[in-house]
Protein backbone atom coordinates (compact mmCIF):
# COMPACT_ATOMS: atom_id res chain seq x y z
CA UNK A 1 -3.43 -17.37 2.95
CA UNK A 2 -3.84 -14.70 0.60
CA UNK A 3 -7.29 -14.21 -0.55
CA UNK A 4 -6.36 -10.73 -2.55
CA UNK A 5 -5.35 -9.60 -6.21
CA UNK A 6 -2.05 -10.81 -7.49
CA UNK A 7 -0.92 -7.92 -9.11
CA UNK A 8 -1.02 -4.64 -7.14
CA UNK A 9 -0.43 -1.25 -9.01
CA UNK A 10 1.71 1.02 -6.64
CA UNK A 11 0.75 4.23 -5.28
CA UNK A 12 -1.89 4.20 -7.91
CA UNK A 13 -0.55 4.71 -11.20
CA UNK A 14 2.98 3.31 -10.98
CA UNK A 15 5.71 5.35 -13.17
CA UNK A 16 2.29 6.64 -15.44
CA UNK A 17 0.61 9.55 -13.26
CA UNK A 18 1.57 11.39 -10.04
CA UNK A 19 1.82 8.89 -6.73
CA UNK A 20 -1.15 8.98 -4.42
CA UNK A 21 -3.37 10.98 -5.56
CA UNK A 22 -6.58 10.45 -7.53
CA UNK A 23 -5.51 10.86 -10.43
CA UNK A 24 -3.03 7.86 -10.22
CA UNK A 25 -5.70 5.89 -9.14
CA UNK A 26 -7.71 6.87 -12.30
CA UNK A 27 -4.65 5.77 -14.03
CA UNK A 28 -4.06 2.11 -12.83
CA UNK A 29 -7.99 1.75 -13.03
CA UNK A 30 -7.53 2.95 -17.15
CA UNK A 31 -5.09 0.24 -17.37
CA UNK A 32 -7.00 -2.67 -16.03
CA UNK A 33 -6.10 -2.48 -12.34
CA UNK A 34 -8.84 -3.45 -9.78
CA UNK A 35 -5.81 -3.37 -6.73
CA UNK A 36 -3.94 -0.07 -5.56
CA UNK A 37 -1.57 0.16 -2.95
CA UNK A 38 -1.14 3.63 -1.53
CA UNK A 39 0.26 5.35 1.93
CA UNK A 40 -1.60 6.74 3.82
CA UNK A 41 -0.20 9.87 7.10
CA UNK A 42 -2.06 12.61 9.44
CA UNK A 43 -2.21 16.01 8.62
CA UNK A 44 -1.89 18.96 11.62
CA UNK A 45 -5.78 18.21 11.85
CA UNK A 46 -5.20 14.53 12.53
CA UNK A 47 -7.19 14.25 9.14
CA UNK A 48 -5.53 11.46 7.16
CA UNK A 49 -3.90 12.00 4.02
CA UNK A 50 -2.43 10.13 1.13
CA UNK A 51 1.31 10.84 0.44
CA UNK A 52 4.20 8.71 1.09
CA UNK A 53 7.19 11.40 2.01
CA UNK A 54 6.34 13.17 5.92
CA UNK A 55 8.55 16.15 4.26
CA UNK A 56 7.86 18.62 1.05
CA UNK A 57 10.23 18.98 -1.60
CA UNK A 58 10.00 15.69 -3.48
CA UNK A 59 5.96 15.66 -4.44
CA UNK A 60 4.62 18.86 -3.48
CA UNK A 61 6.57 22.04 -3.33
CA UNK A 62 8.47 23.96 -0.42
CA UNK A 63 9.25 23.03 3.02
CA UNK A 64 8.07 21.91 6.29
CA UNK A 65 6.34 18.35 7.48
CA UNK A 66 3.17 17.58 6.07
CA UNK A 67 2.15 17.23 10.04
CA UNK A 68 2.31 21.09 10.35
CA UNK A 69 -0.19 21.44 7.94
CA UNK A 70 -4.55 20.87 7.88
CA UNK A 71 -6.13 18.26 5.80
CA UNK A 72 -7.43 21.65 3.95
CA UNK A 73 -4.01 23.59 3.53
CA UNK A 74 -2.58 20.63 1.67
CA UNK A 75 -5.48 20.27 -0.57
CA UNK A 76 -4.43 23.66 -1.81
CA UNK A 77 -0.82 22.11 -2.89
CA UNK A 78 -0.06 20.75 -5.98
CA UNK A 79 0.92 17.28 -5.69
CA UNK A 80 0.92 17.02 -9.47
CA UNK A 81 2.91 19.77 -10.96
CA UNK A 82 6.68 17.68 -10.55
CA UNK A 83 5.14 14.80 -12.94
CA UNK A 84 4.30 16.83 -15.63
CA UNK A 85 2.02 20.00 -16.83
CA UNK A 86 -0.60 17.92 -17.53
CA UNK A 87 -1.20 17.01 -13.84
CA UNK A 88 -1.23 20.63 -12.36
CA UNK A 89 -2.88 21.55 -9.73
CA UNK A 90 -3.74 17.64 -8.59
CA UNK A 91 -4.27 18.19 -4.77
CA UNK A 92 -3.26 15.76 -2.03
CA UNK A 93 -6.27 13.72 -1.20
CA UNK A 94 -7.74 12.86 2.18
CA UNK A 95 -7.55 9.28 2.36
CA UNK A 96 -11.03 9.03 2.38
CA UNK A 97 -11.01 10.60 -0.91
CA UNK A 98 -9.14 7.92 -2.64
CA UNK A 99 -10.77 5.14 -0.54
CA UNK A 100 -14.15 6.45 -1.88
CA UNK A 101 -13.19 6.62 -5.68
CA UNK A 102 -11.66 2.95 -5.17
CA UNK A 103 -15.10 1.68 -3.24
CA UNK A 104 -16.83 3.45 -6.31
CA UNK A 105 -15.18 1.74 -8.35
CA UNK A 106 -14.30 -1.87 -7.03
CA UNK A 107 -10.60 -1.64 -6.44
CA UNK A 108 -8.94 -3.45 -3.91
CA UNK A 109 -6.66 -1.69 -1.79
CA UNK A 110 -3.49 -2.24 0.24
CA UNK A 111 -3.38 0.97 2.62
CA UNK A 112 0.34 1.49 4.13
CA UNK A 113 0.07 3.24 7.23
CA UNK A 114 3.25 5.65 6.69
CA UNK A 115 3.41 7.47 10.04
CA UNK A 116 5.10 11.25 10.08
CA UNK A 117 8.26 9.65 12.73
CA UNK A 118 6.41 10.67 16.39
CA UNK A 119 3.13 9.91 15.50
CA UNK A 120 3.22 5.80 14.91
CA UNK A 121 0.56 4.97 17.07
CA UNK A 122 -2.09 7.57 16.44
CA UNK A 123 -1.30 7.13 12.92
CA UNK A 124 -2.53 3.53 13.10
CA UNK A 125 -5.33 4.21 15.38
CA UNK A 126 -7.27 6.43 12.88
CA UNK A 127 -6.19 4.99 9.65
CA UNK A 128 -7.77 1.75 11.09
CA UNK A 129 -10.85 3.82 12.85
CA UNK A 130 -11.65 5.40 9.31
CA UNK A 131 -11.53 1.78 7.69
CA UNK A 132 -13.36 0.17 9.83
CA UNK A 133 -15.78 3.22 9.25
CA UNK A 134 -15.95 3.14 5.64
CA UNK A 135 -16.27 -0.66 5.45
CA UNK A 136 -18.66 -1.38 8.65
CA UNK A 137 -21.15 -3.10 6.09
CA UNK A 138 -18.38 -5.37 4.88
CA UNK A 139 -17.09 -6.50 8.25
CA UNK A 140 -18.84 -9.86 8.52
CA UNK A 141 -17.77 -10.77 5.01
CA UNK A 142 -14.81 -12.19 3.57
CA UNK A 143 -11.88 -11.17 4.39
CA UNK A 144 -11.11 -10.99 0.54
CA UNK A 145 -13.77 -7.81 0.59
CA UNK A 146 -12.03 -5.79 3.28
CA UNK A 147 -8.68 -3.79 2.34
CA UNK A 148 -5.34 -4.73 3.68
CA UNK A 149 -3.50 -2.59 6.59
CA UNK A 150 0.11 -2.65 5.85
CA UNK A 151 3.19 -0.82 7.98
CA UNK A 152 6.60 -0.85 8.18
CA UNK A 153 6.01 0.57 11.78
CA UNK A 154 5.04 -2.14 14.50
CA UNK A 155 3.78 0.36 16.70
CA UNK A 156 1.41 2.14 14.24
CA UNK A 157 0.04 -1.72 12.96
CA UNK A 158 -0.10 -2.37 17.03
CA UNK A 159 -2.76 0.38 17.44
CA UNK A 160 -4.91 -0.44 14.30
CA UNK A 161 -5.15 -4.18 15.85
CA UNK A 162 -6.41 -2.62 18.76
CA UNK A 163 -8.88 0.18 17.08
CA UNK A 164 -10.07 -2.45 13.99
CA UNK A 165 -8.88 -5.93 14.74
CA UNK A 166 -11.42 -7.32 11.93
CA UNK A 167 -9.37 -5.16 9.24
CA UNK A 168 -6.55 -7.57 8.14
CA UNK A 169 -3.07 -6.49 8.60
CA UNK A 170 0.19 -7.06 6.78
CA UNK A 171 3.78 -6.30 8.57
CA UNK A 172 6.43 -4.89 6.19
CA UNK A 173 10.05 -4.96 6.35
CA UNK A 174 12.98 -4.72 4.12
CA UNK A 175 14.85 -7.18 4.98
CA UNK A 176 13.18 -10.28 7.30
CA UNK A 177 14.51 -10.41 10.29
CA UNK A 178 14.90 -13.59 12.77
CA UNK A 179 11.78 -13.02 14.71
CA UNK A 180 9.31 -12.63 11.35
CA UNK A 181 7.05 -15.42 12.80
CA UNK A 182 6.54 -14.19 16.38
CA UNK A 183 6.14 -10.31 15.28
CA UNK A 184 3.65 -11.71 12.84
CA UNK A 185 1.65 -13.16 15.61
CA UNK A 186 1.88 -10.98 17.81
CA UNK A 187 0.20 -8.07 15.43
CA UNK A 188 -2.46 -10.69 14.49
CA UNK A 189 -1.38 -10.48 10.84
CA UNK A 190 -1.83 -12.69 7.73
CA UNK A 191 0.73 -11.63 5.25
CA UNK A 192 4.49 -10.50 5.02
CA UNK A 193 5.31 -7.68 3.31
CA UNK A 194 8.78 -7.58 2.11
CA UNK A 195 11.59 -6.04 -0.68
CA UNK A 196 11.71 -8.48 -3.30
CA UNK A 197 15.12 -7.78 -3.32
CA UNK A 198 16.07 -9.57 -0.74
CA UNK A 199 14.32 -12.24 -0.35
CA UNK A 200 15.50 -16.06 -1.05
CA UNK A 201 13.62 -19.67 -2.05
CA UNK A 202 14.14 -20.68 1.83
CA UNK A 203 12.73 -17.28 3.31
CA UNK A 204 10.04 -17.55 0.81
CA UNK A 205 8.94 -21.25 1.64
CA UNK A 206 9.65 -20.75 5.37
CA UNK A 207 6.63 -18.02 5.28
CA UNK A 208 4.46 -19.96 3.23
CA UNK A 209 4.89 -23.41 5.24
CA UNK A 210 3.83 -21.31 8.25
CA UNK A 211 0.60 -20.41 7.10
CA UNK A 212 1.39 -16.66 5.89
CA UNK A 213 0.43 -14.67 2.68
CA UNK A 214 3.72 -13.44 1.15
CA UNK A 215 3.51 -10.25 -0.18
CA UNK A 216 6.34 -8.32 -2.18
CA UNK A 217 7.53 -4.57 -3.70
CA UNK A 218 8.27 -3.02 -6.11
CA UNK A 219 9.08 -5.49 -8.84
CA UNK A 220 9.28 -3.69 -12.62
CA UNK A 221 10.64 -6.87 -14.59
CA UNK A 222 8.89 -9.73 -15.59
CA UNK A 223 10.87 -11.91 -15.43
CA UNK A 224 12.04 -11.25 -12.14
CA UNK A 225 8.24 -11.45 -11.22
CA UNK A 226 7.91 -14.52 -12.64
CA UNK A 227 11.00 -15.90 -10.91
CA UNK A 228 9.52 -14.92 -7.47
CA UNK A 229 6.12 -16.13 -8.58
CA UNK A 230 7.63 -19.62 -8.84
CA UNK A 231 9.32 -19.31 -5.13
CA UNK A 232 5.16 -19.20 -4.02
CA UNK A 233 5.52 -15.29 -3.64
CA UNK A 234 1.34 -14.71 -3.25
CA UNK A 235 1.54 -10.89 -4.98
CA UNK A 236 3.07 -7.96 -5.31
CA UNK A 237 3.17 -4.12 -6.47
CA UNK A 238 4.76 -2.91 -9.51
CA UNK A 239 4.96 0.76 -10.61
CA UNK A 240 5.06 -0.76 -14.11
CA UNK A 241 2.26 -0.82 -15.17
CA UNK A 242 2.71 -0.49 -18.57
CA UNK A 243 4.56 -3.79 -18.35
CA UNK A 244 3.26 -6.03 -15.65
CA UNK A 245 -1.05 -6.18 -16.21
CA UNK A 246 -2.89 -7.41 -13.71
CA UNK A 247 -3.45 -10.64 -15.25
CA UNK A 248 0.44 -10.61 -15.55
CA UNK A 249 0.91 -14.87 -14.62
CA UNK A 250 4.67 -15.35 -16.07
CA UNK A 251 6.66 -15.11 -18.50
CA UNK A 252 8.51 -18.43 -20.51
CA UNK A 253 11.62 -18.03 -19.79
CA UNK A 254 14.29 -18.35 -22.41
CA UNK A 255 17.63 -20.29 -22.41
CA UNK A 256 20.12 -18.39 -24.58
């Protein structure tokens, strides 16, 4: 089952606006998108954060892990500057940030619990405290209304099943391995995520005819999208968003 948006912009923005932070959101919103997926780690204060890399040096300037650092101290960073001038100064948000301006505005979101390596399972256990939190008034609707927990870490996805088990949870790997099924029940979850890369029609069915969403990143080409579409692929993120809208449903393809 897969009761969420098709197309998913990644990290906010895609290739148009700085990852993860608000203004990437305000980006994929200005282009249509209602669905954001975004990761989300713990700063020093156990405040959670949205970046994707644990380190500096790629996004924000300097050295050091972002888990020797307050919520506060990376605010003061400029997670904007290595786009382009007209992003300076963009702080890192707190993931409540983000999760507020998407609320505010009606945007679904996929939240990857990205874990600084050592801290898996408190990672999970306050990303999926603060969503429970910020959608308490949604938890006896459907599950189409709540956001979607995602990890590549079993561990981290282990502890927001135990701190938020009505939050819905997706398990993400690169490649699927032989024991998909029985790591998908044991976290509880409804969807596999997984690089559309390497995935195959049989892998794809086999998911589907067991009663999973099948969920897929980071595809850029449309007519790879459409291919994977057609294998019953349920959605996926694309960081073109230029290309792929989010009522992207195929393209014909063309014999040559």
């Amino acid at each position: 089952m897969w009761p969420y948006p098709k197309i998913v912009a990644h990290r906010g923005g895609g290739t148009l606006a700085p990852e993860n932070t608000i203004a990437a959101m305000r980006c994929g919103l200005n282009h249509g998108f209602r669905a954001v997926e975004f990761d989300v780690m713990l700063a020093k204060d156990g405040v959670p954060v949205v970046m994707h890399d644990p380190e500096f040096g790629r996004t924000v300037a300097g050295e050091g892990s972002i888990a020797d650092f307050t919520a506060r101290e990376l605010a003061a960073r400029d997670a904007g500057a290595w786009f382009g001038e007209a992003f300076e100064g963009e702080p890192v948000p707190t993931f409540e940030q983000v999760a507020t301006f998407c609320m505010g505005n009606g945007i679904w979101m996929n939240i990857e619990i990205k874990p600084v390596p050592g801290f898996e399972d408190r990672t999970g256990l306050v990303v999926a405290q603060t969503t429970r939190r910020l959608f308490a008034h949604m938890l006896d609707h459907s599950p189409a209304a709540l956001p979607l927990l995602s990890s590549f870490s079993f561990d981290a996805l282990q502890a927001a099943k135990l701190a938020a088990p009505e939050i819905p949870r997706g398990f993400l790997v690169d490649t699927i391995p032989v024991d998909w099924h029985e790591r998908l029940l044991a976290l509880g979850a409804i969807a596999l995520h997984t690089n559309h890369k390497n995935l195959t029609p049989p892998l794809a069915r086999a998911v589907k005819e067991a009663g999973f969403g099948l969920f897929c990143y980071t595809v850029n080409d449309p007519v790879r999208a459409t291919e994977i579409l057609a294998w019953g692929v349920d959605g996926f993120c694309t960081d073109r968003i230029d290309l792929i809208g989010p009522q992207f449903a195929g393209v014909a393809a063309t014999v040559k």
